[in-house]
N, C-alpha and C. Protein backbone atom coordinates (compact mmCIF):
# COMPACT_ATOMS: atom_id res chain seq x y z
N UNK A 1 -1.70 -3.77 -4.67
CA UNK A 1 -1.03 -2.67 -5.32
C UNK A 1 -0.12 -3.29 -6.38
N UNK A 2 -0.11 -2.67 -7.63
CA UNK A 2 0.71 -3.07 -8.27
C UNK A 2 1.13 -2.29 -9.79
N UNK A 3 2.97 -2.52 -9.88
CA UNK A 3 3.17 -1.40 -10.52
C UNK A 3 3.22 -2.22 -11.90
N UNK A 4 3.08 -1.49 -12.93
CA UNK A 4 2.91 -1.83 -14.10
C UNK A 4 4.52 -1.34 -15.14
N UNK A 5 4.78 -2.15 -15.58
CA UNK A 5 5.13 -1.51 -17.30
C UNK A 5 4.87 -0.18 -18.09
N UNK A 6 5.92 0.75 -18.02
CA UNK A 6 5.21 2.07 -19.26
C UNK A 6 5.37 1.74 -20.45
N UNK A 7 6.64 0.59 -20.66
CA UNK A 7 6.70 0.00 -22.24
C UNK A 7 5.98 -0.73 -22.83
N UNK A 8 5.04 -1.94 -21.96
CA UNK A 8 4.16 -2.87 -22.45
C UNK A 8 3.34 -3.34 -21.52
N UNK A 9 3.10 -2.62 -20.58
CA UNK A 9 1.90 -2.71 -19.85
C UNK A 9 1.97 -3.77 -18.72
N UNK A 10 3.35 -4.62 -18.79
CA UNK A 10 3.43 -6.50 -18.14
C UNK A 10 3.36 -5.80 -16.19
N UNK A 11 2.93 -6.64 -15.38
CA UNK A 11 3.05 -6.32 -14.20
C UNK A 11 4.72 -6.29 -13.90
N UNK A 12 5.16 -5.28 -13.08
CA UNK A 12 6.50 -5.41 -12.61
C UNK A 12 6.79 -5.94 -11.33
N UNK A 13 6.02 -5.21 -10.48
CA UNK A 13 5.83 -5.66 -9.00
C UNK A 13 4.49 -5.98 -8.50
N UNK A 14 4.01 -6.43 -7.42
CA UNK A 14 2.63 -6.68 -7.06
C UNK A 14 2.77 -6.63 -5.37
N UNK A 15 2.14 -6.45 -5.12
CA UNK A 15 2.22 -6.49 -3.62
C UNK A 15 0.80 -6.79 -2.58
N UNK A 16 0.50 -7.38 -2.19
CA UNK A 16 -1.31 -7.88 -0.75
C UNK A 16 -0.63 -6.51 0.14
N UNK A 17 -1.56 -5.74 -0.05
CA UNK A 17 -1.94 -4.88 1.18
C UNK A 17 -2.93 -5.06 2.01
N UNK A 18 -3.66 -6.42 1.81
CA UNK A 18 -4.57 -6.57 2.77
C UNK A 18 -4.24 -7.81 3.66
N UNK A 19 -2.70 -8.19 3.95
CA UNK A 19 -2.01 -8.52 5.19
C UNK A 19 -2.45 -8.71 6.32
N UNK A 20 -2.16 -9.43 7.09
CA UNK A 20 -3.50 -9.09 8.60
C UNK A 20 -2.22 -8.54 9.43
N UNK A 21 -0.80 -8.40 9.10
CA UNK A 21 -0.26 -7.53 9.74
C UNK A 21 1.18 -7.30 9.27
N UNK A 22 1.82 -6.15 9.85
CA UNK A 22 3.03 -5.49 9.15
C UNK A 22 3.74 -5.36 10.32
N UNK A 23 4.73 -5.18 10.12
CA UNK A 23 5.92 -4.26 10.93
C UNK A 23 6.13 -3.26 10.47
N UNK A 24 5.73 -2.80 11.71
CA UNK A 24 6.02 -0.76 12.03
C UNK A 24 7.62 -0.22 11.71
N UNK A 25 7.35 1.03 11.47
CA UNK A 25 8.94 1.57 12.28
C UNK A 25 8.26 2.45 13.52
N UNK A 26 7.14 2.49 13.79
CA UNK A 26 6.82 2.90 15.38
C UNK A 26 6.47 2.01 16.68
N UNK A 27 6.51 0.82 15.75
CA UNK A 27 6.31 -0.63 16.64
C UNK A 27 4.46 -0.32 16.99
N UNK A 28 3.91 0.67 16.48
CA UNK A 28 2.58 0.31 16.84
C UNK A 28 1.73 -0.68 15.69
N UNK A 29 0.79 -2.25 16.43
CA UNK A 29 0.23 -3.37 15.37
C UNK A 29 -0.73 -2.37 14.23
N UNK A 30 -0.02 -2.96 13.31
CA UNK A 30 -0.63 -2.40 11.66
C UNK A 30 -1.11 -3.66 11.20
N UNK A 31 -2.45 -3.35 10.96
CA UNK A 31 -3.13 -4.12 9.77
C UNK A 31 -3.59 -3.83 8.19
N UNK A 32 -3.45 -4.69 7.40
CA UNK A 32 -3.72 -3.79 5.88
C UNK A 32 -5.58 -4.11 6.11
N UNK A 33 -6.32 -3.42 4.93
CA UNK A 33 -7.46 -3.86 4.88
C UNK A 33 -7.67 -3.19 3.21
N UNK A 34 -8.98 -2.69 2.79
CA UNK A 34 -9.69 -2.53 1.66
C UNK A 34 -8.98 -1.00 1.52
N UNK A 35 -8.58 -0.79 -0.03
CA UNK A 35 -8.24 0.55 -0.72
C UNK A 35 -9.24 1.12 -1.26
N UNK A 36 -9.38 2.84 -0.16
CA UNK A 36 -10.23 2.87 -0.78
C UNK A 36 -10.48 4.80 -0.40
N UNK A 37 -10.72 5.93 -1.44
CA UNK A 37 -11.09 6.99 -1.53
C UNK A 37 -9.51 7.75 -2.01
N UNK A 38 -8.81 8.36 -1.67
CA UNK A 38 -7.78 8.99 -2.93
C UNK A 38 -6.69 7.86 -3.12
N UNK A 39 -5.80 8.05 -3.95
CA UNK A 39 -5.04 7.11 -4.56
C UNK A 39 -4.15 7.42 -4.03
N UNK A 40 -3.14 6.60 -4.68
CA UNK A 40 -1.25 6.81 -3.99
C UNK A 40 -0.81 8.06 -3.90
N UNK A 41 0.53 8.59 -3.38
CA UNK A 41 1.38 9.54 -3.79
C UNK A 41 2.58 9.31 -3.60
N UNK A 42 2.96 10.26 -4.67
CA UNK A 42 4.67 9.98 -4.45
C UNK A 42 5.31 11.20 -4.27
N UNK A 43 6.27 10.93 -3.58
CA UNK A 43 7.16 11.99 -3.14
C UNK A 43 8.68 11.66 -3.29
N UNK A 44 9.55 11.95 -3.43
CA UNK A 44 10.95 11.91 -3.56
C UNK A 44 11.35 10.55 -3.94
N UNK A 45 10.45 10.41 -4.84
CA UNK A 45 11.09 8.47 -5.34
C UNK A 45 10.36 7.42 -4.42
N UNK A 46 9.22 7.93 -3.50
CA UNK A 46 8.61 6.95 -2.63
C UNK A 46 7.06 7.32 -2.94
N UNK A 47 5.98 6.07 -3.05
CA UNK A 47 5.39 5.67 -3.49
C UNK A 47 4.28 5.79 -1.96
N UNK A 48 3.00 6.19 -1.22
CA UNK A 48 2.39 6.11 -0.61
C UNK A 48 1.41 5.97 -0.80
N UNK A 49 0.77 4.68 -0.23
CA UNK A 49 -0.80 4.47 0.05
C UNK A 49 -1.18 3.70 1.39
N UNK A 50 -2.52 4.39 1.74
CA UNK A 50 -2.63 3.55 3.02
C UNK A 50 -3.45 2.59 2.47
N UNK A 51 -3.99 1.70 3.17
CA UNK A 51 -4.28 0.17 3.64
C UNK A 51 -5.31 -0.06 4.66
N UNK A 52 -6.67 -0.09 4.70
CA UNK A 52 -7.67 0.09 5.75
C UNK A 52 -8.31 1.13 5.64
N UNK A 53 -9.53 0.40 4.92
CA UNK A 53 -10.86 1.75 4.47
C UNK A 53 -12.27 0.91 5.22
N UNK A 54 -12.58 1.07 6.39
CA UNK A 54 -13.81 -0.04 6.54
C UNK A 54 -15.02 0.98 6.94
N UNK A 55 -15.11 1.87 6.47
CA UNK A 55 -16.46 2.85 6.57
C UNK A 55 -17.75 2.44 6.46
N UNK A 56 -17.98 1.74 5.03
CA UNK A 56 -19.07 1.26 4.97
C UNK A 56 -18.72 -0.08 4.75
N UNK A 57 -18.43 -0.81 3.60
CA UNK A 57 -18.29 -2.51 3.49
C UNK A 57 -16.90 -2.84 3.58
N UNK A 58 -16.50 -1.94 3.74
CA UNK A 58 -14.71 -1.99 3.18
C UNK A 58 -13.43 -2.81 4.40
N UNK A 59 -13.01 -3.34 4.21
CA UNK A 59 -12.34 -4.37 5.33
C UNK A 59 -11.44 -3.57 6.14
N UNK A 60 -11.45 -3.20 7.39
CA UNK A 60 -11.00 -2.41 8.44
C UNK A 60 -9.24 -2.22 8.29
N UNK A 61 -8.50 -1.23 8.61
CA UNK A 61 -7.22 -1.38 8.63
C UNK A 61 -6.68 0.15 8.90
N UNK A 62 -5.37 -0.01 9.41
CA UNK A 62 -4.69 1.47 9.67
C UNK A 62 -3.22 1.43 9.68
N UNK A 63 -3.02 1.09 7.97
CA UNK A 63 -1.28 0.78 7.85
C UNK A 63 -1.24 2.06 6.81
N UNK A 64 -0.33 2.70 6.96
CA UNK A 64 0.43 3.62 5.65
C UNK A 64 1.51 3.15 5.18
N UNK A 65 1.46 2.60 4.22
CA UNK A 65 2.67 1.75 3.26
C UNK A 65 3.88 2.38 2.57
N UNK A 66 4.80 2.42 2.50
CA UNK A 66 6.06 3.40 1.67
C UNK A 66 6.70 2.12 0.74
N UNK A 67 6.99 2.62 -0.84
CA UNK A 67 7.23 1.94 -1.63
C UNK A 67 8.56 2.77 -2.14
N UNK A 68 9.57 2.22 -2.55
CA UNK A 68 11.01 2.78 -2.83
C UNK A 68 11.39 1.67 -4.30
N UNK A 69 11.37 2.63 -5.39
CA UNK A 69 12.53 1.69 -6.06
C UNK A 69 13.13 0.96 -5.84
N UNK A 70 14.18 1.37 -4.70
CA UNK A 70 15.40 0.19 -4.57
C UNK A 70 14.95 -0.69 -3.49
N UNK A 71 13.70 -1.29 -2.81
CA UNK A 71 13.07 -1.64 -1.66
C UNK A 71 13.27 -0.76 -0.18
N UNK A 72 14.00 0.02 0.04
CA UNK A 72 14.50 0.58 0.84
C UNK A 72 13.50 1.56 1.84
């Protein structure tokens, strides 16, 4: 994932969502895997996409990611 520049296009942030693992805030094991069928959304200044599309070739996973301006 990664956010871009609206002034000149330069990468700002970047981020591996395909992690072999995360920390929860439900404490249940999250793995990232392949992005894949609708795109992000955002809601109140936070940024969502999940992480783990393995249907057909796609690398297995079941993390939902939250992205915040301020990292938060």
């Amino acid at each position: 994932m990664r956010g871009y520049s609206a002034k000149d296009g330069s990468i700002v942030w970047d981020f591996d969502t395909g992690r072999a693992s995360f920390d929860t805030v439900n404490g249940v094991k999250a793995r990232g895997g392949s992005i894949d069928g609708p795109g992000p959304s955002i809601a109140n200044g936070i940024l969502y996409t999940n992480s783990g599309y393995g249907r057909f070739t796609g690398m297995w996973g079941n993390v939902l990611l939250a992205f915040s301006v301020d990292g938060n």
